[in-house]
PDB file of N, CA and C in Angstrom:
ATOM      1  N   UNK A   1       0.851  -1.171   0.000  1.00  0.00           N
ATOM      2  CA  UNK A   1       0.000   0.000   0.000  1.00  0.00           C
ATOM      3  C   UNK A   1       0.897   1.234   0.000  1.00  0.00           C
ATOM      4  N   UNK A   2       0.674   1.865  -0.950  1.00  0.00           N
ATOM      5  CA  UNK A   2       1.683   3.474  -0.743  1.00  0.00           C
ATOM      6  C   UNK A   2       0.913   4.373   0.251  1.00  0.00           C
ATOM      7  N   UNK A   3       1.191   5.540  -0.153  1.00  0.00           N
ATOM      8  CA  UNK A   3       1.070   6.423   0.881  1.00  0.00           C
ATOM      9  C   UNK A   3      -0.554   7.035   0.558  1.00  0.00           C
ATOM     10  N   UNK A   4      -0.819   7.525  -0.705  1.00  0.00           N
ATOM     11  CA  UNK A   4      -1.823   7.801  -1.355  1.00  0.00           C
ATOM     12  C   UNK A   4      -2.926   6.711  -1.188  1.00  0.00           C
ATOM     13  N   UNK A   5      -2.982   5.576  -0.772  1.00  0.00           N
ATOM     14  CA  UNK A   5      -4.092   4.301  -0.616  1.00  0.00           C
ATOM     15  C   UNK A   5      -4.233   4.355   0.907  1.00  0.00           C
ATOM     16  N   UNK A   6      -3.229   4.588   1.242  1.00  0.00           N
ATOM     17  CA  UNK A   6      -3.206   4.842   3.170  1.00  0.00           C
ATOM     18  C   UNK A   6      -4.204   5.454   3.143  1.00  0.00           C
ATOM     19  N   UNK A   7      -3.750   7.421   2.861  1.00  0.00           N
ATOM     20  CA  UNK A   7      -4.675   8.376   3.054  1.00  0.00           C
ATOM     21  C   UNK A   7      -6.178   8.587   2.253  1.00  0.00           C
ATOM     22  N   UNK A   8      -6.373   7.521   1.037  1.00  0.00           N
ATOM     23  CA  UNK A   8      -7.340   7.535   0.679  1.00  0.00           C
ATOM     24  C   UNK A   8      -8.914   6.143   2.062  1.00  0.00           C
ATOM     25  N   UNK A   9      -7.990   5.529   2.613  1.00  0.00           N
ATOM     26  CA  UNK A   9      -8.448   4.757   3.261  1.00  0.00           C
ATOM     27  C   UNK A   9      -8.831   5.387   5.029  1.00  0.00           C
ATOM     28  N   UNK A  10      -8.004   6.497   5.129  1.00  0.00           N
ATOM     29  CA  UNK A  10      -8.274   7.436   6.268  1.00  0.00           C
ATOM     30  C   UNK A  10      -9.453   8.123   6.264  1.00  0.00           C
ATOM     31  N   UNK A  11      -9.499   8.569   4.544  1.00  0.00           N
ATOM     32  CA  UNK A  11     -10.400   9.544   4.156  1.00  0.00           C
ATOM     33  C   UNK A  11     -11.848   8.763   4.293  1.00  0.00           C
ATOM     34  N   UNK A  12     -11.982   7.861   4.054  1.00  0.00           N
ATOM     35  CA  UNK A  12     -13.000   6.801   3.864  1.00  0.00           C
ATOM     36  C   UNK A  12     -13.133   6.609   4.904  1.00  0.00           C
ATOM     37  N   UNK A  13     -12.310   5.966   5.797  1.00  0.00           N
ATOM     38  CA  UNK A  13     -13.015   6.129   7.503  1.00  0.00           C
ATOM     39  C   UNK A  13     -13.744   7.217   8.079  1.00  0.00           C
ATOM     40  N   UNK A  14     -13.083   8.139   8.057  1.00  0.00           N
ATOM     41  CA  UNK A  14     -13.698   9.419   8.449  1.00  0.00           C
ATOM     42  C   UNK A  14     -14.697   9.711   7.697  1.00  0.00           C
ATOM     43  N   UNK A  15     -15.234   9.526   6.592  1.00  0.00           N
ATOM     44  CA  UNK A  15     -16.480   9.795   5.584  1.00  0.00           C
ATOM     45  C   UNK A  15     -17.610   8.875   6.537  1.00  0.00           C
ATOM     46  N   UNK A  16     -17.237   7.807   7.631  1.00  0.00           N
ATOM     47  CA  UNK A  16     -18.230   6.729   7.457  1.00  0.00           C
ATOM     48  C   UNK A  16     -18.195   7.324   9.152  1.00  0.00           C
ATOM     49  N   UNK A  17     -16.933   7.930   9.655  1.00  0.00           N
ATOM     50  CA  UNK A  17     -17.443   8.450  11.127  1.00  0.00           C
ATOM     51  C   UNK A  17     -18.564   9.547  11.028  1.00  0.00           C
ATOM     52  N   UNK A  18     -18.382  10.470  10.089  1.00  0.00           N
ATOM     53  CA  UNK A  18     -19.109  11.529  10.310  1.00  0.00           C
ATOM     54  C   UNK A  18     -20.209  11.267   9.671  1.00  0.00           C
ATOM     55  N   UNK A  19     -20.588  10.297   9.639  1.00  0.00           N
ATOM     56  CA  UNK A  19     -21.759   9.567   8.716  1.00  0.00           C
ATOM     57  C   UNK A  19     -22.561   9.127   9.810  1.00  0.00           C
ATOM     58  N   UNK A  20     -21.729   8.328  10.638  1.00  0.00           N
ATOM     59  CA  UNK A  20     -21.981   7.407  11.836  1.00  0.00           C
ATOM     60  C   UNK A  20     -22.787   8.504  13.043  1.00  0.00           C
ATOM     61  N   UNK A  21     -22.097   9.797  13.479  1.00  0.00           N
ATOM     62  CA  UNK A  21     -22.194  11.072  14.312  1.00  0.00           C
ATOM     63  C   UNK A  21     -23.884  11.310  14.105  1.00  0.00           C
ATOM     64  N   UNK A  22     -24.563  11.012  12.463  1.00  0.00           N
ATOM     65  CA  UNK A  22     -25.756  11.454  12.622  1.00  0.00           C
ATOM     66  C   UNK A  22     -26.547  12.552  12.947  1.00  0.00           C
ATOM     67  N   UNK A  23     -25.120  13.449  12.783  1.00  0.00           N
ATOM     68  CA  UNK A  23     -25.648  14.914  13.529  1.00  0.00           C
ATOM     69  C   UNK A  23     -25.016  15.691  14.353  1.00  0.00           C
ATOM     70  N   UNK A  24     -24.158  14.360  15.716  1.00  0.00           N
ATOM     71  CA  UNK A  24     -24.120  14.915  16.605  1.00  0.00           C
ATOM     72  C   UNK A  24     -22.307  15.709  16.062  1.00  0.00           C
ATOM     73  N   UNK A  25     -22.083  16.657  17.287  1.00  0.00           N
ATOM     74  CA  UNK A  25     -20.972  17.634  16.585  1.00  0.00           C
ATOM     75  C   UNK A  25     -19.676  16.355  16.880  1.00  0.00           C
ATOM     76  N   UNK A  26     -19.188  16.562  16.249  1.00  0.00           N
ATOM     77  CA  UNK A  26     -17.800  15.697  16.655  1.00  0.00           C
ATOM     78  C   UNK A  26     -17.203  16.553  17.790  1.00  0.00           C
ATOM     79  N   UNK A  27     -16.232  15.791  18.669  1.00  0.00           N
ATOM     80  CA  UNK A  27     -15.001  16.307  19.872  1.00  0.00           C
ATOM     81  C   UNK A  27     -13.725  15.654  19.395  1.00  0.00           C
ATOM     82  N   UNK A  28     -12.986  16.495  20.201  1.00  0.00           N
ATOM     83  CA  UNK A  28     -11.454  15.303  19.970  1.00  0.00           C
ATOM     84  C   UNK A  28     -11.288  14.381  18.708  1.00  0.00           C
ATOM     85  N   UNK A  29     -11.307  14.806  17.540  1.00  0.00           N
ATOM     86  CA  UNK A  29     -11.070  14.229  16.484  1.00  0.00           C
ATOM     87  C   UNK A  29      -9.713  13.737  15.883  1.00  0.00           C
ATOM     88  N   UNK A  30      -8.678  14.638  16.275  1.00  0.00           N
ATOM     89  CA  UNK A  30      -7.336  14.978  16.388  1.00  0.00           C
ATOM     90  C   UNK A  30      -6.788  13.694  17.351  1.00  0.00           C
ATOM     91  N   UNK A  31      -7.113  13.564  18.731  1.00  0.00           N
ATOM     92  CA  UNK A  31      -6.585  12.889  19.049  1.00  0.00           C
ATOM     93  C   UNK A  31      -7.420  11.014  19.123  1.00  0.00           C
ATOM     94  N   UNK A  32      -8.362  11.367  18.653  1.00  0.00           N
ATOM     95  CA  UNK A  32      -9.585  10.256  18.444  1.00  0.00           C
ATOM     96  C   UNK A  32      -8.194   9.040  17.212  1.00  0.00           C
ATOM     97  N   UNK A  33      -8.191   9.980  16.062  1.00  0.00           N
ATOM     98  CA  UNK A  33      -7.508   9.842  14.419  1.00  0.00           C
ATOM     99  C   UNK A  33      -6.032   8.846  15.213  1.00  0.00           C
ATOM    100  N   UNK A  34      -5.377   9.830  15.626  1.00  0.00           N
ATOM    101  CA  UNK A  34      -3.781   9.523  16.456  1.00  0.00           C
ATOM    102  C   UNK A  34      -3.666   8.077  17.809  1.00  0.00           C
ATOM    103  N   UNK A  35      -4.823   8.178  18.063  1.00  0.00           N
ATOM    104  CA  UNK A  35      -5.034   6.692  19.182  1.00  0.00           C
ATOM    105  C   UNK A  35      -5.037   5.789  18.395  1.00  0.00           C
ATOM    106  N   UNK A  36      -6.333   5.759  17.619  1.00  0.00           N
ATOM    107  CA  UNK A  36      -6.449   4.557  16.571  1.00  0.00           C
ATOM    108  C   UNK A  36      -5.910   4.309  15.406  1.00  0.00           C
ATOM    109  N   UNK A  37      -4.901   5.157  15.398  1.00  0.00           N
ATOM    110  CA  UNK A  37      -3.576   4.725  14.162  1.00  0.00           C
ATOM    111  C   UNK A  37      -2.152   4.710  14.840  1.00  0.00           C
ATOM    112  N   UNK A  38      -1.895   5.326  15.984  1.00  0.00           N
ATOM    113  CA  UNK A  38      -0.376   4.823  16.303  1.00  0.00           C
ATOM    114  C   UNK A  38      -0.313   3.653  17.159  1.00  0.00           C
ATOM    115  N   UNK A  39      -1.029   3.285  17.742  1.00  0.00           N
ATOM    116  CA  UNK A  39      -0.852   2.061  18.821  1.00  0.00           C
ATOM    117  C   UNK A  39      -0.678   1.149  17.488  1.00  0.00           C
ATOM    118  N   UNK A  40      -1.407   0.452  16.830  1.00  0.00           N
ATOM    119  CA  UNK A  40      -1.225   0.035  16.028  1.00  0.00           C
ATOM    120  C   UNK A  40       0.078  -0.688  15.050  1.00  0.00           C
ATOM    121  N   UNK A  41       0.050   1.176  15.149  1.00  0.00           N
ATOM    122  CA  UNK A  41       1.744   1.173  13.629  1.00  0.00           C
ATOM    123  C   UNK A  41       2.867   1.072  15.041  1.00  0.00           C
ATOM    124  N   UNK A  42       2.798   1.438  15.838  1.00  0.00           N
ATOM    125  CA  UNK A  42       4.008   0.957  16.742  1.00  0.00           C
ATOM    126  C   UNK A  42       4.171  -0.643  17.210  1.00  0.00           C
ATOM    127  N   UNK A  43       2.757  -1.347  17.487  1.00  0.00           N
ATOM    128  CA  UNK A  43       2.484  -2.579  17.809  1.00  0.00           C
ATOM    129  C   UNK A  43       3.321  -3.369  16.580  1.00  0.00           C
ATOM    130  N   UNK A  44       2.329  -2.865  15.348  1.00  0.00           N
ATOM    131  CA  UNK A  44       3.163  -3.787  14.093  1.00  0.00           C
ATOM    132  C   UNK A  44       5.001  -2.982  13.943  1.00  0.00           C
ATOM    133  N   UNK A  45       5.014  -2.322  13.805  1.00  0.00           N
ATOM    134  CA  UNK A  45       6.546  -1.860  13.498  1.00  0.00           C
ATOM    135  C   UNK A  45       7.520  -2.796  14.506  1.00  0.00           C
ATOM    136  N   UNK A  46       7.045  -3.329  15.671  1.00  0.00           N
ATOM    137  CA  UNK A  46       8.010  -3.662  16.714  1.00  0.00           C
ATOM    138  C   UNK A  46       7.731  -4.596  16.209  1.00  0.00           C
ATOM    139  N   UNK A  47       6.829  -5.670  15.936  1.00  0.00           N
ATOM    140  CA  UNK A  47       6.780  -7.271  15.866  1.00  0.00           C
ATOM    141  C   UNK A  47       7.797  -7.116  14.497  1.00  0.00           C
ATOM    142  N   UNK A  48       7.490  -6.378  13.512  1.00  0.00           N
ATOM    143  CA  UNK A  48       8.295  -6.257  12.047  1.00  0.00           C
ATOM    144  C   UNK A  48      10.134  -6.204  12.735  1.00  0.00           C
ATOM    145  N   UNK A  49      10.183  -5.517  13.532  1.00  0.00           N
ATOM    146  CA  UNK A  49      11.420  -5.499  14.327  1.00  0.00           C
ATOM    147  C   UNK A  49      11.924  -6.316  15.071  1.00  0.00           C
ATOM    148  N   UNK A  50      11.246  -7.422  15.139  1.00  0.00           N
ATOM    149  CA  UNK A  50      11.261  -8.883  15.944  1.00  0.00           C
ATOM    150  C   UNK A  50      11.504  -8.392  17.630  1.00  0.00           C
ATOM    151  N   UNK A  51      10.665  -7.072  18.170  1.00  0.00           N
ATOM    152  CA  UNK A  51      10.995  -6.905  19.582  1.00  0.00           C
ATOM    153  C   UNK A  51      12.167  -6.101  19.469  1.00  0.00           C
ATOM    154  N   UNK A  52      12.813  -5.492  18.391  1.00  0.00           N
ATOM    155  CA  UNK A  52      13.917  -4.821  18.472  1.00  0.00           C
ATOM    156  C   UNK A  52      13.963  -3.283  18.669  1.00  0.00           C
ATOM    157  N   UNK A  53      13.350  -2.660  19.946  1.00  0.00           N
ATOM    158  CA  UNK A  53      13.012  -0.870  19.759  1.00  0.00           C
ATOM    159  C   UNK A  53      14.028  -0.260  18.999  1.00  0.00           C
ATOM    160  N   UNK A  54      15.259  -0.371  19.122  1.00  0.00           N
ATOM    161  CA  UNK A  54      16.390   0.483  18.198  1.00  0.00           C
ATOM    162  C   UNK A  54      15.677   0.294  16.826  1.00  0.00           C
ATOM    163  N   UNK A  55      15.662  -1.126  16.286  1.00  0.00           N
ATOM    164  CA  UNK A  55      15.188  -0.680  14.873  1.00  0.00           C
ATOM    165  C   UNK A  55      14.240  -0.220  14.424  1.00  0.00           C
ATOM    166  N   UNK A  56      13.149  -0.513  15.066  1.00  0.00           N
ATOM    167  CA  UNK A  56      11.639  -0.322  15.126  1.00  0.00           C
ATOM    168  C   UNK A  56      11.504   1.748  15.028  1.00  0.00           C
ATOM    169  N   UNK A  57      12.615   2.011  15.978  1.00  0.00           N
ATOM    170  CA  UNK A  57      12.545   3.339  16.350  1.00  0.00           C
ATOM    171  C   UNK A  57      13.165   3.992  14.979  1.00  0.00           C
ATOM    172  N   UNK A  58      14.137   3.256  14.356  1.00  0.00           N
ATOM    173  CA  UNK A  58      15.010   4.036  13.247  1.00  0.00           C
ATOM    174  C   UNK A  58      13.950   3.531  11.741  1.00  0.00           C
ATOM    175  N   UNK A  59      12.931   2.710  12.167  1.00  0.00           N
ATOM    176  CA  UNK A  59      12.243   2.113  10.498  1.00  0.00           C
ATOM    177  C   UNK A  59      10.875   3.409  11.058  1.00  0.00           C
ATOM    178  N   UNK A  60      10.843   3.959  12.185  1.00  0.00           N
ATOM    179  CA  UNK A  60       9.419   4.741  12.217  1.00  0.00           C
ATOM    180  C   UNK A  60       9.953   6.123  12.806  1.00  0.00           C
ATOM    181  N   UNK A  61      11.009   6.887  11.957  1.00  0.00           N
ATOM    182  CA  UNK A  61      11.947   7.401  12.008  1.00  0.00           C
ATOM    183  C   UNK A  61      11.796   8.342  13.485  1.00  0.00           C
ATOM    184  N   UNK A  62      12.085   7.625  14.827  1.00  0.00           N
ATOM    185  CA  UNK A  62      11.829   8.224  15.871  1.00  0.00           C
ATOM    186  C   UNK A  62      13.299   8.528  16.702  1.00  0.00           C
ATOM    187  N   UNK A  63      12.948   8.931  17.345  1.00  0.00           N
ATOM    188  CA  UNK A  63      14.118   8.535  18.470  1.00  0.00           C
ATOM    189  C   UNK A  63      14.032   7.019  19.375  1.00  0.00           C
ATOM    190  N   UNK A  64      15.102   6.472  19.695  1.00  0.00           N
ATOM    191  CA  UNK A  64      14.393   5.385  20.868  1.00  0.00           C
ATOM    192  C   UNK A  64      13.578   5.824  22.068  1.00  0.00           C
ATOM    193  N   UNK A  65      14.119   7.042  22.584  1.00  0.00           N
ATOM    194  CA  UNK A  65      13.532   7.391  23.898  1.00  0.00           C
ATOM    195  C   UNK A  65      12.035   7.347  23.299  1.00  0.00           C
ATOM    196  N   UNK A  66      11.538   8.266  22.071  1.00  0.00           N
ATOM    197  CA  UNK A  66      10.736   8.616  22.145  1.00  0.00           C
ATOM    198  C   UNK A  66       9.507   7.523  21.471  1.00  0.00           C
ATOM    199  N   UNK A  67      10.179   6.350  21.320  1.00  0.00           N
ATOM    200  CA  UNK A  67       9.350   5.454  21.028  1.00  0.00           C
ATOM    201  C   UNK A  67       8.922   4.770  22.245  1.00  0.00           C
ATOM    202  N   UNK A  68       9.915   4.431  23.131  1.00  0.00           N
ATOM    203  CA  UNK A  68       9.968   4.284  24.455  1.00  0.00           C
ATOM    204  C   UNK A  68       8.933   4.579  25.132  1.00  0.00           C
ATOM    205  N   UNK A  69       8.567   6.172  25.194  1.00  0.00           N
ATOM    206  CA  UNK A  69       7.502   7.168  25.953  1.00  0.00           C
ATOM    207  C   UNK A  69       5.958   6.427  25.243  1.00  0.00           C
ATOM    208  N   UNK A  70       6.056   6.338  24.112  1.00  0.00           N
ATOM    209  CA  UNK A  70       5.002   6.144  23.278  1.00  0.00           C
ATOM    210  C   UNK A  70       4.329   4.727  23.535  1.00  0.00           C
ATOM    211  N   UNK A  71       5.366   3.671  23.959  1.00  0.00           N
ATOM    212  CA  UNK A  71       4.983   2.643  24.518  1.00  0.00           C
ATOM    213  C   UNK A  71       4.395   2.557  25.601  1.00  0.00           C
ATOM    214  N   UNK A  72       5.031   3.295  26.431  1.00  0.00           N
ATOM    215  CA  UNK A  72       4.287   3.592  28.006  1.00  0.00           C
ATOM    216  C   UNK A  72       2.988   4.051  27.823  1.00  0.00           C
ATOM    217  N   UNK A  73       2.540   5.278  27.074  1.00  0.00           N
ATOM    218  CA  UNK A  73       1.728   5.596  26.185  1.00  0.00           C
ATOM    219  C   UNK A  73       0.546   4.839  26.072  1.00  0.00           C
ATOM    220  N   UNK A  74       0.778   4.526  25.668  1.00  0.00           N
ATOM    221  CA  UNK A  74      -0.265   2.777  24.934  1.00  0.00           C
ATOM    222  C   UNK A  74      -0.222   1.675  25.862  1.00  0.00           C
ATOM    223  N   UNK A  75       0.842   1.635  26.651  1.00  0.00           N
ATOM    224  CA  UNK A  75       0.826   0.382  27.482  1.00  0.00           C
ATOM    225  C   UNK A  75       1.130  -1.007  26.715  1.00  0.00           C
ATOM    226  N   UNK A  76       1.943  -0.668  25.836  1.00  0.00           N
ATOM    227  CA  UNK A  76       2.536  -2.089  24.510  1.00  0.00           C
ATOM    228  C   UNK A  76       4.147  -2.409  25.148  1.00  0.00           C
ATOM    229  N   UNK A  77       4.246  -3.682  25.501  1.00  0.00           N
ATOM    230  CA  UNK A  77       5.305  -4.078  25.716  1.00  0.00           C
ATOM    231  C   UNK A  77       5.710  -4.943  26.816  1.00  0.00           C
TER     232      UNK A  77
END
């Protein structure tokens, strides 16, 4: 999947949330979007890393610390 099928597949979620809302106003959308896509891409990036945070951190171009924080974060690990 490139990058353009990603964001066309974001776009499509969100077409079917604010579909879903029925009206009501959306809140926290921003961080609603960012929960349910980084736990995720960090969960898979580390198994892709076989458990390895250094690489995991340099393939999801982070720092370690700050992948680190992000784990605590989520509670993955």
């Amino acid at each position: 999947m490139n990058k353009c099928e990603l964001s066309n597949s974001v776009k499509s979620s969100l077409d079917q949330y604010f579909k879903d809302l029925d009206g009501e106003p959306p809140h926290a959308l921003y961080d609603m979007v960012l929960g349910c896509v980084e736990k995720p891409l960090l969960e898979y990036t580390l198994e892709y890393a076989a458990g390895n945070q250094s690489k995991a951190a340099e393939i999801l171009g982070l720092n370690r610390n700050t992948l680190r924080k992000k784990m605590q974060q989520y509670k993955i690990g």
